[in-house]
Protein backbone atom coordinates (compact mmCIF):
# COMPACT_ATOMS: atom_id res chain seq x y z
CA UNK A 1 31.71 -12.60 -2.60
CA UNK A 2 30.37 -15.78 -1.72
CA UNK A 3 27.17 -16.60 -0.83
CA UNK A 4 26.18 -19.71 1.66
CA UNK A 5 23.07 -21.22 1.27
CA UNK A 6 21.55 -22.72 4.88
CA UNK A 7 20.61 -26.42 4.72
CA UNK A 8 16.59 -27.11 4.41
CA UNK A 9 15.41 -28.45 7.26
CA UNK A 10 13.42 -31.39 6.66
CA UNK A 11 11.64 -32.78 9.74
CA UNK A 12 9.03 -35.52 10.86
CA UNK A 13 8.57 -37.58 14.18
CA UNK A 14 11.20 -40.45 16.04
CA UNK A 15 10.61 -43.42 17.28
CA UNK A 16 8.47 -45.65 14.76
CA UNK A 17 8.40 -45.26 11.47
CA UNK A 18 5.63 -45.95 8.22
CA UNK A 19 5.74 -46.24 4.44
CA UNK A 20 3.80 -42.72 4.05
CA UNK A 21 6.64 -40.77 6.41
CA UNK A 22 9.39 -42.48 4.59
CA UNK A 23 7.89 -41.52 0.97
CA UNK A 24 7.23 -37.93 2.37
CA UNK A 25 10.93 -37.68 3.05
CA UNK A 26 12.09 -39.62 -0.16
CA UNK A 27 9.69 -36.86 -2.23
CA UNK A 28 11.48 -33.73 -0.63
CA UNK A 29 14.40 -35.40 -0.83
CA UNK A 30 14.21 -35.50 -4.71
CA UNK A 31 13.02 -32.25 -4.96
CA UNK A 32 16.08 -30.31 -2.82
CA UNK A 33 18.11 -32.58 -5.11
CA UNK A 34 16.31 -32.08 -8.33
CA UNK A 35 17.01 -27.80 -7.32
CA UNK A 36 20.37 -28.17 -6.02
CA UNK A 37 19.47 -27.54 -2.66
CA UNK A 38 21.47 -28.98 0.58
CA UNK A 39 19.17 -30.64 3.28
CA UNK A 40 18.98 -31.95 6.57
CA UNK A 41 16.96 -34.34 7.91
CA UNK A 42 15.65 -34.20 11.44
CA UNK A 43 13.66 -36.83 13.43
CA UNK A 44 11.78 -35.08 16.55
CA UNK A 45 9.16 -34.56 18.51
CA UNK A 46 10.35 -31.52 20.35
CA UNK A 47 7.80 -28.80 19.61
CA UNK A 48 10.96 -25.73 19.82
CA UNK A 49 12.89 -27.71 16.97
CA UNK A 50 9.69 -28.56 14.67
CA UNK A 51 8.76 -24.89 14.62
CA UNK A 52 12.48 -24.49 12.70
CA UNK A 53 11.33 -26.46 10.21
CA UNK A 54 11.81 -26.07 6.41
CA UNK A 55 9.25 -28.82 5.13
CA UNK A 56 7.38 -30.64 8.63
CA UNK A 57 5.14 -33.97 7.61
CA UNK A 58 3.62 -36.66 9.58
CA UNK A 59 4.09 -34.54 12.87
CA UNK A 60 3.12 -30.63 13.77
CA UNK A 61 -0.70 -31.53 13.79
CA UNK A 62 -1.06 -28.73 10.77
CA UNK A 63 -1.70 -29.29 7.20
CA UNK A 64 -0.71 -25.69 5.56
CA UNK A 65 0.69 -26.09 1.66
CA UNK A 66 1.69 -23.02 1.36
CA UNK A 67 4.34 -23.21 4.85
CA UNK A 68 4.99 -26.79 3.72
CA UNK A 69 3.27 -28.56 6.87
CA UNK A 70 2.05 -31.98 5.96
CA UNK A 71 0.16 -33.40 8.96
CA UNK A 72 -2.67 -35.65 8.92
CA UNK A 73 -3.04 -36.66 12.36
CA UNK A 74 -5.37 -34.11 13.48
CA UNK A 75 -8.66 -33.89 13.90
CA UNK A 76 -10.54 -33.73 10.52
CA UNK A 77 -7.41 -35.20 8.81
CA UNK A 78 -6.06 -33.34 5.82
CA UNK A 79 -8.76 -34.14 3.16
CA UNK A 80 -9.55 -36.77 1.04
CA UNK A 81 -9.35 -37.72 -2.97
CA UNK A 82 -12.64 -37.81 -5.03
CA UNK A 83 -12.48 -41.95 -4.51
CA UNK A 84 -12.81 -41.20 -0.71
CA UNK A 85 -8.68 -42.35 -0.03
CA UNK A 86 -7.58 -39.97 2.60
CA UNK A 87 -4.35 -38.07 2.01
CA UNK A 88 -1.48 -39.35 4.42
CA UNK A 89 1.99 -37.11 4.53
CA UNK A 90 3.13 -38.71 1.64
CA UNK A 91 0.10 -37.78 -0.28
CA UNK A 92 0.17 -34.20 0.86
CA UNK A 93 3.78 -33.76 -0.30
CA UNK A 94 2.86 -35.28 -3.31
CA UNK A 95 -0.11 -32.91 -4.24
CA UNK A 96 1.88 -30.15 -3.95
CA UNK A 97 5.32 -31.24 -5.44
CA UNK A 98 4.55 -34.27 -7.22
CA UNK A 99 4.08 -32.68 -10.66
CA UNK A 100 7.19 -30.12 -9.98
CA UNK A 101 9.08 -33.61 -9.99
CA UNK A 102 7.59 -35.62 -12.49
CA UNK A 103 7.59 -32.92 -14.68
CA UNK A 104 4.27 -33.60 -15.75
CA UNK A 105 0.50 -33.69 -14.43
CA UNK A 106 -0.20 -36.75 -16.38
CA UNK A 107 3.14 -38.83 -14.55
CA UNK A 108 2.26 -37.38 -11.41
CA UNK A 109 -1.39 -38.88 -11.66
CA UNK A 110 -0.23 -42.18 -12.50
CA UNK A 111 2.27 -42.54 -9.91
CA UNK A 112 0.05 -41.16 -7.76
CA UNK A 113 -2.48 -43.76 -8.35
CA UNK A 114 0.03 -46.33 -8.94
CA UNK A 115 1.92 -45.77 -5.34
CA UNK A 116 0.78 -42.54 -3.66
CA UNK A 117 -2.70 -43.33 -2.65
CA UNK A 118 -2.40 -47.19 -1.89
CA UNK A 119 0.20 -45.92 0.75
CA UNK A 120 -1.80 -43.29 2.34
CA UNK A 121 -4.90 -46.02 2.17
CA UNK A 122 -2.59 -48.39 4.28
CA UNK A 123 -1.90 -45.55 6.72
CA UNK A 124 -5.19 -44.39 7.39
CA UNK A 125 -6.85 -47.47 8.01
CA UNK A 126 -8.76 -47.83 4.17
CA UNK A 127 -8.63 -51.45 3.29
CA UNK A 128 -7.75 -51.94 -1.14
CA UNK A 129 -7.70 -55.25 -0.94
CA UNK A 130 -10.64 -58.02 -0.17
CA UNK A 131 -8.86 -61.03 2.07
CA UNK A 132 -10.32 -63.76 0.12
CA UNK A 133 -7.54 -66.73 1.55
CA UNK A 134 -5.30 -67.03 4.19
CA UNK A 135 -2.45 -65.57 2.50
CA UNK A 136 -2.57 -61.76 2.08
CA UNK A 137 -0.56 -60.02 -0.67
CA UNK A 138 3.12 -58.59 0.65
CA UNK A 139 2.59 -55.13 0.83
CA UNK A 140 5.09 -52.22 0.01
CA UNK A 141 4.22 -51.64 3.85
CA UNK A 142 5.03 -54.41 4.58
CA UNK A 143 8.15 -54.19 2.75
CA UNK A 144 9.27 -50.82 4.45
CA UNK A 145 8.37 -52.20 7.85
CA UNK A 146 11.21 -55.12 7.42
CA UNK A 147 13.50 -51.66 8.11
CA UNK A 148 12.09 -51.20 11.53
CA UNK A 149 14.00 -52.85 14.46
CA UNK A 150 12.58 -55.60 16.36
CA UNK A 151 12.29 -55.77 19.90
CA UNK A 152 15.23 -57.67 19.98
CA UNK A 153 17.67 -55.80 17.99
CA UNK A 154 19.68 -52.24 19.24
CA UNK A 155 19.53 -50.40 16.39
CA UNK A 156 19.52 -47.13 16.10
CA UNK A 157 16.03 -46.47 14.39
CA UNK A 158 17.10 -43.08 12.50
CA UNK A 159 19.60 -44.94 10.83
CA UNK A 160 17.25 -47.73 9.76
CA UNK A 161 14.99 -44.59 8.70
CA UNK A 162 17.37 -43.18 6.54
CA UNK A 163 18.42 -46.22 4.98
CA UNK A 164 14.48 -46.63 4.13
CA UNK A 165 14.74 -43.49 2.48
CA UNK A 166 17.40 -44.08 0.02
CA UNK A 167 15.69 -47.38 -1.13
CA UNK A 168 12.01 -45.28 -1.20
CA UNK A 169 13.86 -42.81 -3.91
CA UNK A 170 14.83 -45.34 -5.98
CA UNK A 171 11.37 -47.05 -6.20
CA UNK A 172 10.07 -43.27 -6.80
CA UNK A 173 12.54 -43.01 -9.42
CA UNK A 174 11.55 -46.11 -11.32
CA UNK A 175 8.09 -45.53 -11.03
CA UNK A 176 8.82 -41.81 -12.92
CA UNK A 177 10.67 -43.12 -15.17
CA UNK A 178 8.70 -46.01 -16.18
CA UNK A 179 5.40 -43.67 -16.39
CA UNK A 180 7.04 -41.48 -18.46
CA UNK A 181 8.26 -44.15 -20.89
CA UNK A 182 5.08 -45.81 -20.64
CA UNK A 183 3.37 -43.18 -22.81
CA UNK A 184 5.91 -43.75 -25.45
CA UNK A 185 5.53 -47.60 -25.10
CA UNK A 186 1.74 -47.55 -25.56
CA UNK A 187 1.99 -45.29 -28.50
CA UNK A 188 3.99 -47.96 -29.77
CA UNK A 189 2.03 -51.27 -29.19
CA UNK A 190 -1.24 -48.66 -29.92
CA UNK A 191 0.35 -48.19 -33.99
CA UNK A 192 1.21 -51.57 -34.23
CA UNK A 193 -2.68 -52.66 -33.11
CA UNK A 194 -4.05 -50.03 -35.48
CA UNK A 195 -2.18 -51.10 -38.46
CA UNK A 196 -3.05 -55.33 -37.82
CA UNK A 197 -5.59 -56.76 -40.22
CA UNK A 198 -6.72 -59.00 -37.63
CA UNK A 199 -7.13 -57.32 -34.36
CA UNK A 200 -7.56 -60.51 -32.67
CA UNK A 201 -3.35 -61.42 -33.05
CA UNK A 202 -1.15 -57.90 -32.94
CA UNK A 203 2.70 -58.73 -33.94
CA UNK A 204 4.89 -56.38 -32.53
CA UNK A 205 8.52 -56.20 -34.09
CA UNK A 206 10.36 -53.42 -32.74
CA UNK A 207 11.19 -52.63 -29.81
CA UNK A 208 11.16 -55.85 -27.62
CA UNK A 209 8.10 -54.79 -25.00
CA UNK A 210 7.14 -57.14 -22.26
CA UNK A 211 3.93 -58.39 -22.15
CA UNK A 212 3.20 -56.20 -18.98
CA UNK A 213 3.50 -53.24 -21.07
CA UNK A 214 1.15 -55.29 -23.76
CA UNK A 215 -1.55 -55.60 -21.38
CA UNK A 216 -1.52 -51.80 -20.26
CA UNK A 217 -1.35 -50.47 -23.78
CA UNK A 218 -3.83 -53.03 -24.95
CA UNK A 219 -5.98 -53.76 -22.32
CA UNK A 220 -9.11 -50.92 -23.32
CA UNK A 221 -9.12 -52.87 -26.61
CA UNK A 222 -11.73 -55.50 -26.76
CA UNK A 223 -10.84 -57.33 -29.69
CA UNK A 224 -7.02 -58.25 -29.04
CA UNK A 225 -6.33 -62.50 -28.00
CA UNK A 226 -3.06 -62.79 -28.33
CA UNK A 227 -0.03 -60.67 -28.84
CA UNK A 228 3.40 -61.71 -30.46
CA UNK A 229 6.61 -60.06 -29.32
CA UNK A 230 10.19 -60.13 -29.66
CA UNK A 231 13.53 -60.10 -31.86
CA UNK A 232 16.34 -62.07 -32.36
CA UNK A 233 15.64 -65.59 -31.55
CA UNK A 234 13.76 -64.77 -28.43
CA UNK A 235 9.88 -64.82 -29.57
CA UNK A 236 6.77 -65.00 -27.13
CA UNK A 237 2.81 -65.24 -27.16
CA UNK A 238 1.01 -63.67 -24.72
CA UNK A 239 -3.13 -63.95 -23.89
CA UNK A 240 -4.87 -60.70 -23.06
CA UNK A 241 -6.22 -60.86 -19.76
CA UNK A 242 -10.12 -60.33 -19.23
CA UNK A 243 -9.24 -57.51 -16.81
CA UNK A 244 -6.19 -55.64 -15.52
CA UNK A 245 -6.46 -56.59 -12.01
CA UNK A 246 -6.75 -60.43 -12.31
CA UNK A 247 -5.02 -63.43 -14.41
CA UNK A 248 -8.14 -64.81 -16.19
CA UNK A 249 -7.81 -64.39 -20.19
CA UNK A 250 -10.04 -63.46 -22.79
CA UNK A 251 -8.63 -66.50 -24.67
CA UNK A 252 -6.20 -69.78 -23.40
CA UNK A 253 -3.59 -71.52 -25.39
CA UNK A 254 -5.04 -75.41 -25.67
CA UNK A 255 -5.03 -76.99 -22.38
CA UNK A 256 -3.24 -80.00 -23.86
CA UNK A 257 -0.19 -77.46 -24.14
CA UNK A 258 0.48 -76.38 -20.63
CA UNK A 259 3.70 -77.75 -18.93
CA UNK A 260 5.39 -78.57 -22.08
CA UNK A 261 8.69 -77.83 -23.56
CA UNK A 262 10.78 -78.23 -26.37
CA UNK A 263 10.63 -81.42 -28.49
CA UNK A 264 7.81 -82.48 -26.61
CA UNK A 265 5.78 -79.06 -27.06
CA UNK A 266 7.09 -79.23 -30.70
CA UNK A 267 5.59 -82.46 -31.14
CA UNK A 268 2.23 -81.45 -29.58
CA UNK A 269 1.75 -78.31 -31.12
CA UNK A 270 3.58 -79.49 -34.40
CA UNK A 271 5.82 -76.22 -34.35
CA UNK A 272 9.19 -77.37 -34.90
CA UNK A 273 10.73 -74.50 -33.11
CA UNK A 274 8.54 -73.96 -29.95
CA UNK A 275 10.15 -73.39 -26.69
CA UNK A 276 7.52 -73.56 -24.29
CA UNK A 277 4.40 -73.02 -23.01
CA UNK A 278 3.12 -72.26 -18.97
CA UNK A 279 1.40 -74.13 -17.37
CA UNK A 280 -1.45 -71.54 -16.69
CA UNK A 281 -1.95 -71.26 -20.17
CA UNK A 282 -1.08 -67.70 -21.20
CA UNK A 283 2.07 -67.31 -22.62
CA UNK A 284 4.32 -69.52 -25.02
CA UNK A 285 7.42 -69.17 -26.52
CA UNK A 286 9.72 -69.90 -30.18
CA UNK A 287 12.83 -69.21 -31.70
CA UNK A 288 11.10 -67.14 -34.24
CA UNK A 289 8.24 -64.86 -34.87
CA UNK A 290 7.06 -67.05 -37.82
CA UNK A 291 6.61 -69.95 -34.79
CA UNK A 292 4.83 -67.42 -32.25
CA UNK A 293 2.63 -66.39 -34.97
CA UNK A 294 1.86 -70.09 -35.85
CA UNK A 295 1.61 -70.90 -32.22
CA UNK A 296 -1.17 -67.83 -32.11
CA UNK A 297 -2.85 -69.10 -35.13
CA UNK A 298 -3.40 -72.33 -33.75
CA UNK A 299 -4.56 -71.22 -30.38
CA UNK A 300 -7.20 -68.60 -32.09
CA UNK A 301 -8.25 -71.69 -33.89
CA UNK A 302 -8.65 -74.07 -31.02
């Protein structure tokens, strides 16, 4: 006998569309997926077809886990985390599922820190960011709003919403899988600074990180300057930054350095196989580790 399984109806309002109602959707999406499950998703506001409803968010005015109804809108809102972001759709999806698809409480903090929570600060009106110039940072809300049609345009918005969706579980695929490998990576760079003689200049050998992982594995250390990294003939320096969040280091390369490349850098820094060094001062490159170690030395020196 064979047994047909009905499609989960996954619902949320028309018209407009946000970063938190897209993410909500991507979520469910990669948990039907994740079980096998078919789905169907449904963009209403017609109060007969929401009630139908496998998994509602961003519409319904309820917030109920346990019958899957993510709504924030209504009065009182849906809670809020300990550091006072409220929860949008997305976040309310994600508290429930988000370790069921991560596999992990640990991942499903991190992304939710990393991703969750700055989009359901952008929805509900919570500002992260202090406008210091005239140029604000791109937002991924920004990014997701490029998908909406202008006035201008006939489009046909649940198209454009789906579409959104597909690109939304890829980013929330990445961001799994590069928490999860994270925690590896740290481990890592972590042996390889407990095993240097001089904490102030870690080599790492094996595997070839990039400094962005060297400044999240390192970055609770206080003693680190400058990290080598590499293999082959493709060798780099980086500088620790002060502080996670901005681009001042704890140390610079020599500002006589910065802009310089190849024969002239050699010249300068009297390395005969240096590459390069940036202009801001916190990274320079060599064909070999023995040059991005010298390179290091010099700089700790300086």
């Amino acid at each position: 006998m064979m047994i047909f399984k009905k499609s989960k109806k996954l619902i949320t309002h028309n018209g407009s569309f946000h970063a938190d109602d897209i993410f909500a959707c991507a979520t469910l999406s990669l948990l039907l997926e994740k079980k096998g499950e078919k789905f169907k998703i449904f963009r209403t506001r017609d109060e007969k077809i929401i009630k139908t409803g496998t998994y509602v968010f961003d519409i319904g005015g309820i917030y109920d886990a346990e019958k899957n109804r993510f709504d924030h809108h209504q009065i009182g809102g849906a809670g809020k985390r300990e550091n006072g972001i409220e929860y949008s759709s997305f976040g309310l999806v994600w508290k429930k599922f988000g370790e069921e698809i991560c596999g992990s409480k640990k991942i499903s903090e991190t992304v939710d820190s990393k991703l969750v929570s700055p989009i359901d600060a952008g929805d509900n009106g919570f500002d992260l960011i202090e406008k210091k110039h005239e140029v604000f940072p791109y937002l991924i809300q920004e990014l997701f709003a490029t998908f909406r049609p202008t006035a201008l345009e006939k489009v046909n918005k649940d198209e454009q919403f789906k579409k959104a969706v597909i690109w939304a579980k890829e980013i929330l695929t990445r961001e799994i899988k590069k928490a999860n490998d994270q925690i590896e990576v740290e481990k890592i760079i972590q042996n390889f600074y407990q095993n240097s003689k001089d904490k102030r200049l870690i080599v790492i050998d094996k595997p070839k990180v990039s400094r962005y992982e060297i400044w999240d594995a390192l970055q609770n250390f206080e003693e680190p300057l400058f990290i080598v990294y590499g293999d082959d003939e493709d060798w780099g320096t980086v500088a620790m930054r002060k502080d996670i969040n901005n681009f001042e280091n704890r140390k610079y390369f020599p500002k006589i350095w910065a802009g310089l490349k190849d024969e002239e850098f050699q010249k300068i820094s009297g390395v005969s196989d240096a590459v390069f060094c940036h202009r801001g001062l916190f990274l320079v490159g060599a064909k070999s580790k023995k040059g991005a170690i010298k390179l290091a030395q010099i700089a700790l020196e300086s």
